[in-house]
Protein backbone atom coordinates (compact mmCIF):
# COMPACT_ATOMS: atom_id res chain seq x y z
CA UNK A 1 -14.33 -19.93 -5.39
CA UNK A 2 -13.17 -16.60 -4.37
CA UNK A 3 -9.45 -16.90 -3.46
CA UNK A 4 -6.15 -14.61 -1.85
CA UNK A 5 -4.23 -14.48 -5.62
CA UNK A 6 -1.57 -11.97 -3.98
CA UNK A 7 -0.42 -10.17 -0.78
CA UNK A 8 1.65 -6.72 -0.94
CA UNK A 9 2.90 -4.78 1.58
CA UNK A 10 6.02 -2.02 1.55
CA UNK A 11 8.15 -2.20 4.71
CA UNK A 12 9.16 1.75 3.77
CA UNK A 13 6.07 3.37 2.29
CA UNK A 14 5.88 4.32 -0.88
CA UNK A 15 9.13 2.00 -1.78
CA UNK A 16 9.02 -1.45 -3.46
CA UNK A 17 5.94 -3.66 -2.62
CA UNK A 18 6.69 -6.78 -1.14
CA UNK A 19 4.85 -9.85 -2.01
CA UNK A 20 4.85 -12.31 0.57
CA UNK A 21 3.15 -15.43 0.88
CA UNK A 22 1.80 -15.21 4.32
CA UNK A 23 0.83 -12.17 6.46
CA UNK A 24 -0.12 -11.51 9.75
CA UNK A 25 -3.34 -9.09 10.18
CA UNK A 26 -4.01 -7.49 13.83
CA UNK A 27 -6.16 -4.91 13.94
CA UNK A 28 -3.69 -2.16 13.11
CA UNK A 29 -2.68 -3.32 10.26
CA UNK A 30 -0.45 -6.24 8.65
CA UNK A 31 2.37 -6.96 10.30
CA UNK A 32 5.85 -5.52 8.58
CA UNK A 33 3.47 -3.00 6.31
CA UNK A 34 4.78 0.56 7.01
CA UNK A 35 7.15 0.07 9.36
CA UNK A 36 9.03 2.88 8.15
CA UNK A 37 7.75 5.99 5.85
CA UNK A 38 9.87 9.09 4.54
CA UNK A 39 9.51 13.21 4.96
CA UNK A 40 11.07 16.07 3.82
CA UNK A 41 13.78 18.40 5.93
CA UNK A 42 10.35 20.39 6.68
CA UNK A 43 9.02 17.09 8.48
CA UNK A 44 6.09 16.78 5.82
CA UNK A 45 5.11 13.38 4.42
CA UNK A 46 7.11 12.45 0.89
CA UNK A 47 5.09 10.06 -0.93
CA UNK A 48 5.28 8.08 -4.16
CA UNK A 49 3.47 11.04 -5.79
CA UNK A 50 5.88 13.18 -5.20
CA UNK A 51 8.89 10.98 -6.31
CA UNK A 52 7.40 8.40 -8.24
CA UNK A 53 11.08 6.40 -8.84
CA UNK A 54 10.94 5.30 -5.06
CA UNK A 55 9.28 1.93 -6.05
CA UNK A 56 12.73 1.33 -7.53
CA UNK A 57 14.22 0.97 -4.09
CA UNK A 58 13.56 -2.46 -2.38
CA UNK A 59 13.26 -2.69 1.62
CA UNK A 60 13.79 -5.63 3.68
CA UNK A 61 13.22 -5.23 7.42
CA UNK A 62 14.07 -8.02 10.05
CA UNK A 63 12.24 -7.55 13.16
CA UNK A 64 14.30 -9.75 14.80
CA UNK A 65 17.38 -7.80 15.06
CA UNK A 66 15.91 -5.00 13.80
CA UNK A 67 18.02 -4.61 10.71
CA UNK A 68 16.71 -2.50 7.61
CA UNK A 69 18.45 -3.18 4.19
CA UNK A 70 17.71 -0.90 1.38
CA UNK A 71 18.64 -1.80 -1.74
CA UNK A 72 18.96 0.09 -5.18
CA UNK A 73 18.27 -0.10 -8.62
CA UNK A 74 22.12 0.11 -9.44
CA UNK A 75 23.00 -2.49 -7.17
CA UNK A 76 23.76 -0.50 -4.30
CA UNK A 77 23.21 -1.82 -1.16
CA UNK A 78 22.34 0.16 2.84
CA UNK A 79 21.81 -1.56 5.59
CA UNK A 80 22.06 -0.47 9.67
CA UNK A 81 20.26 -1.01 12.66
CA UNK A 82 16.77 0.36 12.46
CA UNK A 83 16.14 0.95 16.20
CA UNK A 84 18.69 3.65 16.65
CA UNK A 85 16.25 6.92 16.83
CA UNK A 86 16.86 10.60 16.80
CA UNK A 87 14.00 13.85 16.71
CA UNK A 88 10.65 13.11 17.42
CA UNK A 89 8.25 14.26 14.80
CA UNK A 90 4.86 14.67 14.11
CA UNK A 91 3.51 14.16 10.77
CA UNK A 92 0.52 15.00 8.82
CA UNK A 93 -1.06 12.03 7.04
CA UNK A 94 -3.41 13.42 4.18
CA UNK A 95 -5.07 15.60 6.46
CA UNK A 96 -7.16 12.38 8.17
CA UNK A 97 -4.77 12.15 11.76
CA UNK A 98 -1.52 13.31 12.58
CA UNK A 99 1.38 10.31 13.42
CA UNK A 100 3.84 10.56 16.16
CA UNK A 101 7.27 9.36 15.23
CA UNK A 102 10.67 9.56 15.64
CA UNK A 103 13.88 10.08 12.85
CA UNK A 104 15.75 6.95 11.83
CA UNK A 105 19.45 7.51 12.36
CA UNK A 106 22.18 5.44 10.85
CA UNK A 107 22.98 5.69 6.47
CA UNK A 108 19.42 5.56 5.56
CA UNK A 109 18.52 9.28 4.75
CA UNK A 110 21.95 10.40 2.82
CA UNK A 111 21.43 7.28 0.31
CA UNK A 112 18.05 7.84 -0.40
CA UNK A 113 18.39 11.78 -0.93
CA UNK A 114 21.19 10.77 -3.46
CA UNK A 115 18.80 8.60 -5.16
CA UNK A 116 15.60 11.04 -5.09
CA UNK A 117 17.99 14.24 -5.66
CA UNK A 118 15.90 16.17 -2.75
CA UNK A 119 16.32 15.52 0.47
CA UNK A 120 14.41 12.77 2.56
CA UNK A 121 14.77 11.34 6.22
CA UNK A 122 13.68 8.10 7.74
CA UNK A 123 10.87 7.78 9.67
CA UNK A 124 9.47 5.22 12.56
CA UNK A 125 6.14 5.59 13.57
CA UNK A 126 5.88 5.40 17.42
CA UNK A 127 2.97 3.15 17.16
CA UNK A 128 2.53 -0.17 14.84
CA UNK A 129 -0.53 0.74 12.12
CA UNK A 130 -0.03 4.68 12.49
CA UNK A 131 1.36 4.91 8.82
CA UNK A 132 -1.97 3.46 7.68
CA UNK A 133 -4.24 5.49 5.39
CA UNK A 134 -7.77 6.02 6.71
CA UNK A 135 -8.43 2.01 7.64
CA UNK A 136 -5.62 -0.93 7.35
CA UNK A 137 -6.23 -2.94 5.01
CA UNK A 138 -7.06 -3.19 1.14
CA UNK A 139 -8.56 -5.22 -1.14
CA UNK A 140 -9.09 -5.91 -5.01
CA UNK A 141 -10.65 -8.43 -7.07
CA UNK A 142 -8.76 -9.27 -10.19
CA UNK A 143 -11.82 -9.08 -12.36
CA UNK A 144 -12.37 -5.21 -11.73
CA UNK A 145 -8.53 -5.11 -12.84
CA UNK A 146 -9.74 -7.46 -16.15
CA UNK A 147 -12.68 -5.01 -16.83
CA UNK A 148 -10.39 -1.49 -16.38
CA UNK A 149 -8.17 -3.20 -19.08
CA UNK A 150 -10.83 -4.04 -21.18
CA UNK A 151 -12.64 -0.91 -20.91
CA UNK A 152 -9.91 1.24 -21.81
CA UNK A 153 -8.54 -1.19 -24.66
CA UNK A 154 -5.03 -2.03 -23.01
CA UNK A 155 -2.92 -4.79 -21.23
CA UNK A 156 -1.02 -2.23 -19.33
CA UNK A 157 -3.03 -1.49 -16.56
CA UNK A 158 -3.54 -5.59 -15.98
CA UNK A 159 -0.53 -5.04 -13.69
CA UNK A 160 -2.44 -4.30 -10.76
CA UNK A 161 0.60 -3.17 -8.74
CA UNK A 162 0.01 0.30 -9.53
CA UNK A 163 -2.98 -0.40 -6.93
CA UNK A 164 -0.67 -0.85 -3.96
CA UNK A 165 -3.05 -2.60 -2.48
CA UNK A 166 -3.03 -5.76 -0.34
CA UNK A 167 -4.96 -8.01 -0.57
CA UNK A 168 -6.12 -9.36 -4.15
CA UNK A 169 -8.73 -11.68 -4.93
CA UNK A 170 -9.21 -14.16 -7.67
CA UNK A 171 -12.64 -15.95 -8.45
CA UNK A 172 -15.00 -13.12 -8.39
CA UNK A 173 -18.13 -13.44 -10.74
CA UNK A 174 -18.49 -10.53 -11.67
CA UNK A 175 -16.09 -7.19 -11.62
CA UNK A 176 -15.88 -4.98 -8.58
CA UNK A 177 -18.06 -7.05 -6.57
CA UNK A 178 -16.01 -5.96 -3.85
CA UNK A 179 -17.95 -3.01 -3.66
CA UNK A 180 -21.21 -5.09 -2.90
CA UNK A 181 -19.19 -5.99 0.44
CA UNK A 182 -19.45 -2.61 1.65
CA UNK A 183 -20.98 -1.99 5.22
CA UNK A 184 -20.42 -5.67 5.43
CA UNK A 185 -18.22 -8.66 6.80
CA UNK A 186 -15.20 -10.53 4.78
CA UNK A 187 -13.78 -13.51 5.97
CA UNK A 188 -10.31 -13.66 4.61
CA UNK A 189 -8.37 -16.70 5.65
CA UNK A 190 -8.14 -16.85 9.51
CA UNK A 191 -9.11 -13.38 9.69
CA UNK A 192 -12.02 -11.06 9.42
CA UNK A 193 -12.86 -7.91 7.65
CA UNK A 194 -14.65 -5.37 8.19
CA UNK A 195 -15.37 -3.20 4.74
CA UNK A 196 -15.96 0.10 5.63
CA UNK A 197 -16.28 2.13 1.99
CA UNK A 198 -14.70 2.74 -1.24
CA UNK A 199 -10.88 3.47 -2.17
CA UNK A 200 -10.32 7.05 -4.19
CA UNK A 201 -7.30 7.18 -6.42
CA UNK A 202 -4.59 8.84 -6.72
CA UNK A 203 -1.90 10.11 -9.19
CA UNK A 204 0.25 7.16 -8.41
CA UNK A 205 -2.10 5.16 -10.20
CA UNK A 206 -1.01 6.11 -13.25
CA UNK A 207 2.50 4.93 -12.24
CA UNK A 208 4.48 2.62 -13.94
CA UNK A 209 4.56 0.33 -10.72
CA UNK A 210 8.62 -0.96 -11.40
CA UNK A 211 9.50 2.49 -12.32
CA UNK A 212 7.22 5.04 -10.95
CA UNK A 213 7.00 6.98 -14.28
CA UNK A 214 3.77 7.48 -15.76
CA UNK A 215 2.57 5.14 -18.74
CA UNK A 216 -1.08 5.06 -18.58
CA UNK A 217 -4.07 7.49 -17.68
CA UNK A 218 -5.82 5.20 -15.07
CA UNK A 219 -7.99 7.70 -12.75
CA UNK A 220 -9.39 9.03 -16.63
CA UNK A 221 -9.81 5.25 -17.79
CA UNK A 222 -11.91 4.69 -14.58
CA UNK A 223 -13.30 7.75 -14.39
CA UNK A 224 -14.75 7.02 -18.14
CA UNK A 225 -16.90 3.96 -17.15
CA UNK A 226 -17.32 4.28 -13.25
CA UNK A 227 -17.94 7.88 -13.08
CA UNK A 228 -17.26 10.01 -9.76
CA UNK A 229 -18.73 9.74 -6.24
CA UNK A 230 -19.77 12.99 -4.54
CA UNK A 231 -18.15 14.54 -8.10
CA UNK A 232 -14.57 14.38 -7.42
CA UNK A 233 -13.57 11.10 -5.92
CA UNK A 234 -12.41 8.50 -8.68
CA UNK A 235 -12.87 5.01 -6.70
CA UNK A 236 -11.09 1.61 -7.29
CA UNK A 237 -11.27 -1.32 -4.80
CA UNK A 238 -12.16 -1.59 -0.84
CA UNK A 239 -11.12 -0.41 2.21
CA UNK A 240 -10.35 -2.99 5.34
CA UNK A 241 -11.27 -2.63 8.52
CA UNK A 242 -9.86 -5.94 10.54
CA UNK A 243 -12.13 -7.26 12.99
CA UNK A 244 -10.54 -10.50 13.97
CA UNK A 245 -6.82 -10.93 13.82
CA UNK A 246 -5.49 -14.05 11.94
CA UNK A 247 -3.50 -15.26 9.27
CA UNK A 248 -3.74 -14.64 5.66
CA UNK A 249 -2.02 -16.88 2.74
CA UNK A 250 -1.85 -16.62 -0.49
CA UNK A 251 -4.77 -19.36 -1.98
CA UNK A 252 -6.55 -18.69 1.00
CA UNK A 253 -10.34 -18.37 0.42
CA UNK A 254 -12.39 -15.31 0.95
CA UNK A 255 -16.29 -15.69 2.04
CA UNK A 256 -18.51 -12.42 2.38
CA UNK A 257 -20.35 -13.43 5.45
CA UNK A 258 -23.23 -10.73 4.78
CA UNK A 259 -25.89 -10.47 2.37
């Protein structure tokens, strides 16, 4: 039986993933997943490619009083109100849409330039969902993570946190059957999924998910038994697209609903 085995999302992109136990999907996105994301003085997207060590930094965000505590690997802790907002901004996301937005004010951006020794600023997207990649929601079957580790002859990639993605699936036959999902239907707890296409990697991949320093050649380890699609693009696990809203828990089941 094809179960939920873990949920991630990162309240700040590209810091910490959170694992919760229960998530809300609407069809923007999970609820408290990108809340917040982080540029550069020139307003252009800072990801965890560029400073791999932001994973170090944990974010909580309370929606209820609107109350963002960042905390560091040295036991340093920031927190402020979140809903006090300065410059609008527009931001580039990968070249796939552009996402209005608005600067986070308050101690946010001085304690996380000290930490990434360039500097960053705070970012609220003016819409829930905008910081979403292409679709917004992921998934990954904990067999295709058991076959890249024994494919490439090592336990470190097994920590499929370097993934950053959402929604992970025990109790698949067979590995990456997630890909025979595509252009279909997933019903994932009290929600529904649409699954649009194939992930491509990236750098952060080969990340060091509690560190963000690279210890393993992942997109090459794929890359050696997968292949490429249209020659370039190294793909590992599913895209989302949510259909119906609902709730999703950890142990919940997961039924493709298309042949």
């Amino acid at each position: 039986m094809r179960t939920v085995s873990r949920l991630s999302i990162a309240p700040v992109k590209s810091l910490a993933l959170v694992h919760p136990d229960e998530v809300r999907l609407e069809t923007w996105g999970a609820v408290g997943n990108r809340t917040f994301f982080l540029v550069g003085d020139d307003g252009r997207l800072v990801n965890g490619a560029k400073i791999g060590q932001l994973v170090q930094v944990r974010a909580r965000h309370d929606p209820e009083t609107d109350t963002l505590t960042l905390t560091f690997p040295d036991g340093e802790v920031v927190e402020g109100c979140a809903a006090e907002l300065g410059e609008p901004l527009t931001t580039d996301f990968y070249g796939h849409h552009l996402v209005a937005s608005h600067v986070v004010e308050g101690p946010f951006a001085a304690a996380l330039s000290a930490f990434a020794g360039r500097s960053l600023r705070l970012v609220r997207p003016d819409e829930p969902g905008a910081a979403n990649d292409i679709w917004p929601a992921s998934m990954l079957s904990t067999a295709s993570v058991a076959e890249l580790a024994a494919r490439s002859a090592s336990d470190v990639p097994r920590d499929s946190r370097r993934f950053r993605l959402m929604i992970e699936i025990d109790g698949c036959e067979i590995a990456h059957e997630e890909d025979t999902w595509i252009g279909g239907r997933v019903r994932v707890g009290g929600a529904t999924l649409g699954v649009p296409g194939p992930i491509p990697r990236c750098v952060v991949t080969t990340q060091d998910p509690a560190t963000g320093l690279k210890d393993f050649p992942t997109l090459r380890a794929i890359k050696e038994y997968r292949g490429t699609r249209k020659g370039e693009q190294i793909d590992f696990g599913v895209y989302g697209e949510i259909l119906e809203p609902g709730a999703v828990r950890v142990g919940d089941a997961v039924e493709p609903l298309d042949d």
